[in-house]
PDB file of N, CA and C in Angstrom:
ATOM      1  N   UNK A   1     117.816 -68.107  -5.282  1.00  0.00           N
ATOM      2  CA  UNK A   1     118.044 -66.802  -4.703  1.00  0.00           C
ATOM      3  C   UNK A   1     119.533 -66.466  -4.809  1.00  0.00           C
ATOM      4  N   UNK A   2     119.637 -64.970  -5.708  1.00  0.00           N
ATOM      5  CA  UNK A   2     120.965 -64.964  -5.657  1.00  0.00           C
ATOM      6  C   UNK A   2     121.691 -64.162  -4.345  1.00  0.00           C
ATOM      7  N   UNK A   3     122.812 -64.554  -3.903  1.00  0.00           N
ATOM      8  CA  UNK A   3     123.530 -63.306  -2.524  1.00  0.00           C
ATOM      9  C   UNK A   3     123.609 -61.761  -2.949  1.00  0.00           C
ATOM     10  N   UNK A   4     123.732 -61.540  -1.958  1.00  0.00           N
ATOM     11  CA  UNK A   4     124.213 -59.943  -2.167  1.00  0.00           C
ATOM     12  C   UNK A   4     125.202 -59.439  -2.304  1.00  0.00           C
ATOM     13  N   UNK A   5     125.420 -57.895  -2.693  1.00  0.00           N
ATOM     14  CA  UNK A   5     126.909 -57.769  -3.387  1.00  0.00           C
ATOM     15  C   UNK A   5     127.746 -57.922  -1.882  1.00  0.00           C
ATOM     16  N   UNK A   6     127.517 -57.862  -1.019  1.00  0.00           N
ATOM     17  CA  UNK A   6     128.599 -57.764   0.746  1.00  0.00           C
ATOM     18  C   UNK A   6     128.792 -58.961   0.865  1.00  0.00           C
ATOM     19  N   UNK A   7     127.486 -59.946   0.360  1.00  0.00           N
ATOM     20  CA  UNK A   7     128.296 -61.679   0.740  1.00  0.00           C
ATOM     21  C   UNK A   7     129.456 -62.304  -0.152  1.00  0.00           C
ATOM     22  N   UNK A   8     129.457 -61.784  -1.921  1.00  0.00           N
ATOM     23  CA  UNK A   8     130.314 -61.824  -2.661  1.00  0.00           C
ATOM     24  C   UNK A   8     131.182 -60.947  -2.604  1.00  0.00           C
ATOM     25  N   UNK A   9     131.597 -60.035  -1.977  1.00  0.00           N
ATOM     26  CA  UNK A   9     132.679 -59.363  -1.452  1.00  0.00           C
ATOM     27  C   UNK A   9     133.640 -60.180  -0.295  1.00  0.00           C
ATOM     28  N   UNK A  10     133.018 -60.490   0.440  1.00  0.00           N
ATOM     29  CA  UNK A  10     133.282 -61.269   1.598  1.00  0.00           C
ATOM     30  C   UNK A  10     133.662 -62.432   1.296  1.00  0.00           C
ATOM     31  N   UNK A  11     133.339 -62.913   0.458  1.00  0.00           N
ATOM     32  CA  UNK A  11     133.580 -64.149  -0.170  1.00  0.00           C
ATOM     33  C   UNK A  11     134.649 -64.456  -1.004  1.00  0.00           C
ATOM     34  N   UNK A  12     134.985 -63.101  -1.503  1.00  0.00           N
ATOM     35  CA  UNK A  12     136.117 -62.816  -2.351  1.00  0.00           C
ATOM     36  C   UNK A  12     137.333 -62.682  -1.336  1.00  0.00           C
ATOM     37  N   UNK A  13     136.967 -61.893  -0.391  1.00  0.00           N
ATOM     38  CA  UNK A  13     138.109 -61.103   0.242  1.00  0.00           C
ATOM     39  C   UNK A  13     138.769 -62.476   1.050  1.00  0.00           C
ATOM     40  N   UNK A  14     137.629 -63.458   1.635  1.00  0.00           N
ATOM     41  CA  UNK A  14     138.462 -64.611   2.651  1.00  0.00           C
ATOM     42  C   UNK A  14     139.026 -65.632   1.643  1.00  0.00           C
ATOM     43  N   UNK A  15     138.643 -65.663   0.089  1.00  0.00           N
ATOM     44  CA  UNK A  15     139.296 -67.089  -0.572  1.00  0.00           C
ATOM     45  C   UNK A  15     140.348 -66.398  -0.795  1.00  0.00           C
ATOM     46  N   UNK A  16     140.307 -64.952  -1.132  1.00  0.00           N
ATOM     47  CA  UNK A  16     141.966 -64.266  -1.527  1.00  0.00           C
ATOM     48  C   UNK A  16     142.881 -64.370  -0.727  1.00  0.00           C
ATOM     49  N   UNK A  17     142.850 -64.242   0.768  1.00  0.00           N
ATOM     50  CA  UNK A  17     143.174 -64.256   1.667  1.00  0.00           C
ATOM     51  C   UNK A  17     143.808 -65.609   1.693  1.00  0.00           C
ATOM     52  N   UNK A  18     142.832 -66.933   1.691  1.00  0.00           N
ATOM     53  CA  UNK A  18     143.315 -68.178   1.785  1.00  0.00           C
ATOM     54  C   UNK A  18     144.342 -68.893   0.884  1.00  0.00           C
ATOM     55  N   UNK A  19     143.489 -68.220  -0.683  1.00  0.00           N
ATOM     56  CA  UNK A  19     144.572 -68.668  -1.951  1.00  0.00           C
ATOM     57  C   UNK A  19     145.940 -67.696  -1.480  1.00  0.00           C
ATOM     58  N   UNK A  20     146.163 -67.240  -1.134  1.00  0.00           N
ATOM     59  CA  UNK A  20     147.715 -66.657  -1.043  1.00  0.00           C
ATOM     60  C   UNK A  20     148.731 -66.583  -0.004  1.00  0.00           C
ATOM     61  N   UNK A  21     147.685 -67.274   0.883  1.00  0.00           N
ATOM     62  CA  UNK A  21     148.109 -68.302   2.225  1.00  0.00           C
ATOM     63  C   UNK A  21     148.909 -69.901   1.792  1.00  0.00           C
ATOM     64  N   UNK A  22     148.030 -70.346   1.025  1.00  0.00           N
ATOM     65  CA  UNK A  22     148.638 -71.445   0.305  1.00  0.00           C
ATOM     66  C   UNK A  22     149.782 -71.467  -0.664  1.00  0.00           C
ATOM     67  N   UNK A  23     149.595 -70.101  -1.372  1.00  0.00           N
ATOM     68  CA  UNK A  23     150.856 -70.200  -2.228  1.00  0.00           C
ATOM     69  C   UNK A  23     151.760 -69.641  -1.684  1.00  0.00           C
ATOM     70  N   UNK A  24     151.798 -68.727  -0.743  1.00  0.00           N
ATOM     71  CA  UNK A  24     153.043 -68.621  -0.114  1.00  0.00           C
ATOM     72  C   UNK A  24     153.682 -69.597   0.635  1.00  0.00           C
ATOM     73  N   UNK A  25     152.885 -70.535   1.426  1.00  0.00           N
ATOM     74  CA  UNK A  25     153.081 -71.694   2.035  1.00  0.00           C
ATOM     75  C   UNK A  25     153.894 -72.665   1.180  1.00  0.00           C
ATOM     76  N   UNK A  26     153.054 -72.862  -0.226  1.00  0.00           N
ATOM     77  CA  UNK A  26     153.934 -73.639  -1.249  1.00  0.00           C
ATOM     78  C   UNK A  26     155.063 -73.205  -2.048  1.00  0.00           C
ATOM     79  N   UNK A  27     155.380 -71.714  -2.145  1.00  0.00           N
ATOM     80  CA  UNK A  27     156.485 -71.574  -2.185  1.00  0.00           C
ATOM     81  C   UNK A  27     157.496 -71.665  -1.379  1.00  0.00           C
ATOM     82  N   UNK A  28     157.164 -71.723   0.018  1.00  0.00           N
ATOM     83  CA  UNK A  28     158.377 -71.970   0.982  1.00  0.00           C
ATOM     84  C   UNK A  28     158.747 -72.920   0.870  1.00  0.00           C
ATOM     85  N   UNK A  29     157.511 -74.001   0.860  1.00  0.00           N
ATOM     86  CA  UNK A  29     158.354 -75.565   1.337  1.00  0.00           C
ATOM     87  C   UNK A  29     159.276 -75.981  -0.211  1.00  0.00           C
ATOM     88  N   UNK A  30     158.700 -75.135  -1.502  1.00  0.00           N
ATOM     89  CA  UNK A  30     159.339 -75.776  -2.446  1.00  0.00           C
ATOM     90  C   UNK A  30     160.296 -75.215  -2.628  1.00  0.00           C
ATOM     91  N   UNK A  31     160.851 -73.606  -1.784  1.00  0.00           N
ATOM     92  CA  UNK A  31     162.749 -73.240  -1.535  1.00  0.00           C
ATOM     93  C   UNK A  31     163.602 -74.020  -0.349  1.00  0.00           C
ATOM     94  N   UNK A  32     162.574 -74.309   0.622  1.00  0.00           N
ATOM     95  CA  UNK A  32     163.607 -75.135   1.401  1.00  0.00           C
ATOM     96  C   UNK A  32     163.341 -76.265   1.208  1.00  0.00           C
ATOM     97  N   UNK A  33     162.643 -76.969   0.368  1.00  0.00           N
ATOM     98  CA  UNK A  33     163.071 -78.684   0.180  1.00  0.00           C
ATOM     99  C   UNK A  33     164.469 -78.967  -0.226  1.00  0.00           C
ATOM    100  N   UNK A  34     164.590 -80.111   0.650  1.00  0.00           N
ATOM    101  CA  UNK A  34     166.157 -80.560   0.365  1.00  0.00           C
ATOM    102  C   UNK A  34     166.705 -80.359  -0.404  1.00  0.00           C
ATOM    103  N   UNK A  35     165.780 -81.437  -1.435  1.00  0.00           N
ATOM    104  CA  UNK A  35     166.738 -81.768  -2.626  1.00  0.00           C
ATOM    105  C   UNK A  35     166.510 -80.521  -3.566  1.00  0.00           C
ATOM    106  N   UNK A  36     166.072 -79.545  -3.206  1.00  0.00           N
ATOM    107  CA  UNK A  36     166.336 -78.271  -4.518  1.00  0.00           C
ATOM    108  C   UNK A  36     167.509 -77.259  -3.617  1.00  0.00           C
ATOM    109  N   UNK A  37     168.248 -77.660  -2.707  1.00  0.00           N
ATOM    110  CA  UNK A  37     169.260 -76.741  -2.590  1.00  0.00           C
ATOM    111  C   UNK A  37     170.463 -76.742  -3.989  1.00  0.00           C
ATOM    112  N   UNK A  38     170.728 -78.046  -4.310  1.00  0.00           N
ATOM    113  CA  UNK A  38     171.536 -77.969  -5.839  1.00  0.00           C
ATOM    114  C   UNK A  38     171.426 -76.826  -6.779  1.00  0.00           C
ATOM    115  N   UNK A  39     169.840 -76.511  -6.681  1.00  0.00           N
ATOM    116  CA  UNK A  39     169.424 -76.431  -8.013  1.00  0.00           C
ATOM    117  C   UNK A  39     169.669 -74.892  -7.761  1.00  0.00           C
ATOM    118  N   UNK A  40     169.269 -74.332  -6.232  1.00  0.00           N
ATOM    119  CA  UNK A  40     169.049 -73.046  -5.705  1.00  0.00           C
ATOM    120  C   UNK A  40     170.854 -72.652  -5.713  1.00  0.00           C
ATOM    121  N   UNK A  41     172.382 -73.523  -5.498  1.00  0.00           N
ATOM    122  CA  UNK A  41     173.695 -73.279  -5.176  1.00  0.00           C
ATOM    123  C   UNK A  41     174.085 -72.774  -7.004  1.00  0.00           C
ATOM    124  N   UNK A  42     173.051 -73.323  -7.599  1.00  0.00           N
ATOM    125  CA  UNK A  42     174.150 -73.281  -9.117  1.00  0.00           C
ATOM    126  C   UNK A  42     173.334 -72.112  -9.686  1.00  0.00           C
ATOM    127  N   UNK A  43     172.476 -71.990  -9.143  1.00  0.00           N
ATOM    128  CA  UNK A  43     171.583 -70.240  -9.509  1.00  0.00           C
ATOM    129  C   UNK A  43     172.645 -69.333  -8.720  1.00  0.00           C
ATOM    130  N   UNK A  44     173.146 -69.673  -7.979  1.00  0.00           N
ATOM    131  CA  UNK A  44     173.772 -68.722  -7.371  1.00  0.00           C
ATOM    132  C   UNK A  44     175.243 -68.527  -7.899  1.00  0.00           C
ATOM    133  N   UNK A  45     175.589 -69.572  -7.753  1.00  0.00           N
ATOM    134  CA  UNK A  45     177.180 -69.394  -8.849  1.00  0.00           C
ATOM    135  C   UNK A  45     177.008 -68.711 -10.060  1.00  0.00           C
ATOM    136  N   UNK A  46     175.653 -69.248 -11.069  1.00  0.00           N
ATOM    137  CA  UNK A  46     175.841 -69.235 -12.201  1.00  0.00           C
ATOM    138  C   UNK A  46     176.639 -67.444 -12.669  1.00  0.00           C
ATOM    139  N   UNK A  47     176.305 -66.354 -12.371  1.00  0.00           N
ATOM    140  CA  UNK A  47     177.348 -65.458 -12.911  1.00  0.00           C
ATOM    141  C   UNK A  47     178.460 -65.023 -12.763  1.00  0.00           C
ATOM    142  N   UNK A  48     178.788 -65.896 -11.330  1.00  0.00           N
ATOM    143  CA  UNK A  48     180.454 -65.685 -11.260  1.00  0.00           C
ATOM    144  C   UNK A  48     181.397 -66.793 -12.466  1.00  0.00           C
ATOM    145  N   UNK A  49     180.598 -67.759 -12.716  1.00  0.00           N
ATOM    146  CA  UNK A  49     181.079 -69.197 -13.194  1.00  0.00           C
ATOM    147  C   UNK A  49     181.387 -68.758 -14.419  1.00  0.00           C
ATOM    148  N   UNK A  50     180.390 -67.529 -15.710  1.00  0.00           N
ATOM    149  CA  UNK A  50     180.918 -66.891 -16.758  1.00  0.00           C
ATOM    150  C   UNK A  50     182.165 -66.736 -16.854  1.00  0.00           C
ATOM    151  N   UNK A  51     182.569 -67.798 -18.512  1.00  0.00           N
ATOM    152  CA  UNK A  51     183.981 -67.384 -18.917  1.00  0.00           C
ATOM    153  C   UNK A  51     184.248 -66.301 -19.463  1.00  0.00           C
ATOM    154  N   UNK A  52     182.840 -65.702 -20.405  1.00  0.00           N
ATOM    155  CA  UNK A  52     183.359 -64.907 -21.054  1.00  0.00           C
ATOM    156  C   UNK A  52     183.341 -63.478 -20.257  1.00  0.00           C
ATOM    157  N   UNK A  53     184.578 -62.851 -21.132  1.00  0.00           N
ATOM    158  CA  UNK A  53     184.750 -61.284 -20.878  1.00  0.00           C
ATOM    159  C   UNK A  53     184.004 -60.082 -21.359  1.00  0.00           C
ATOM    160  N   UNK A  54     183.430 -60.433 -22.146  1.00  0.00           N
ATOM    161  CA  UNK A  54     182.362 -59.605 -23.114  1.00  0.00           C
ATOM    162  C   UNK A  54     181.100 -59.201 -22.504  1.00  0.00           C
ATOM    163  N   UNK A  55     180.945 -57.782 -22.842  1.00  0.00           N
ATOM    164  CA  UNK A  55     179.481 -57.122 -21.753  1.00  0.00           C
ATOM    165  C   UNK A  55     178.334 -57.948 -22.362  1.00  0.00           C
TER     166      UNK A  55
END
């Protein structure tokens, strides 16, 4: 027996909900993990640090 189109709606709407719960979740912890502040300080320098003068 297949569901109906409101249970696959519903079904859609709470995993969307969940999948983007998780990836926002996993993007946080992977900007504030420790050891990627390095990586996050030299993204930040990197266009003042340009030698050259040229547009």
């Amino acid at each position: 027996m297949l569901p109906d189109h409101d249970t696959l709606v519903a079904f859609a709407k709470s995993f969307g909900l969940f999948y983007l719960i998780a990836m926002s979740l996993a993007v946080l912890v992977y900007v504030f993990w420790p050891s990627n502040a390095k990586k996050f300080d030299a993204a930040k320098r990197a266009p003042l640090d340009n030698d050259e003068d040229r547009p």
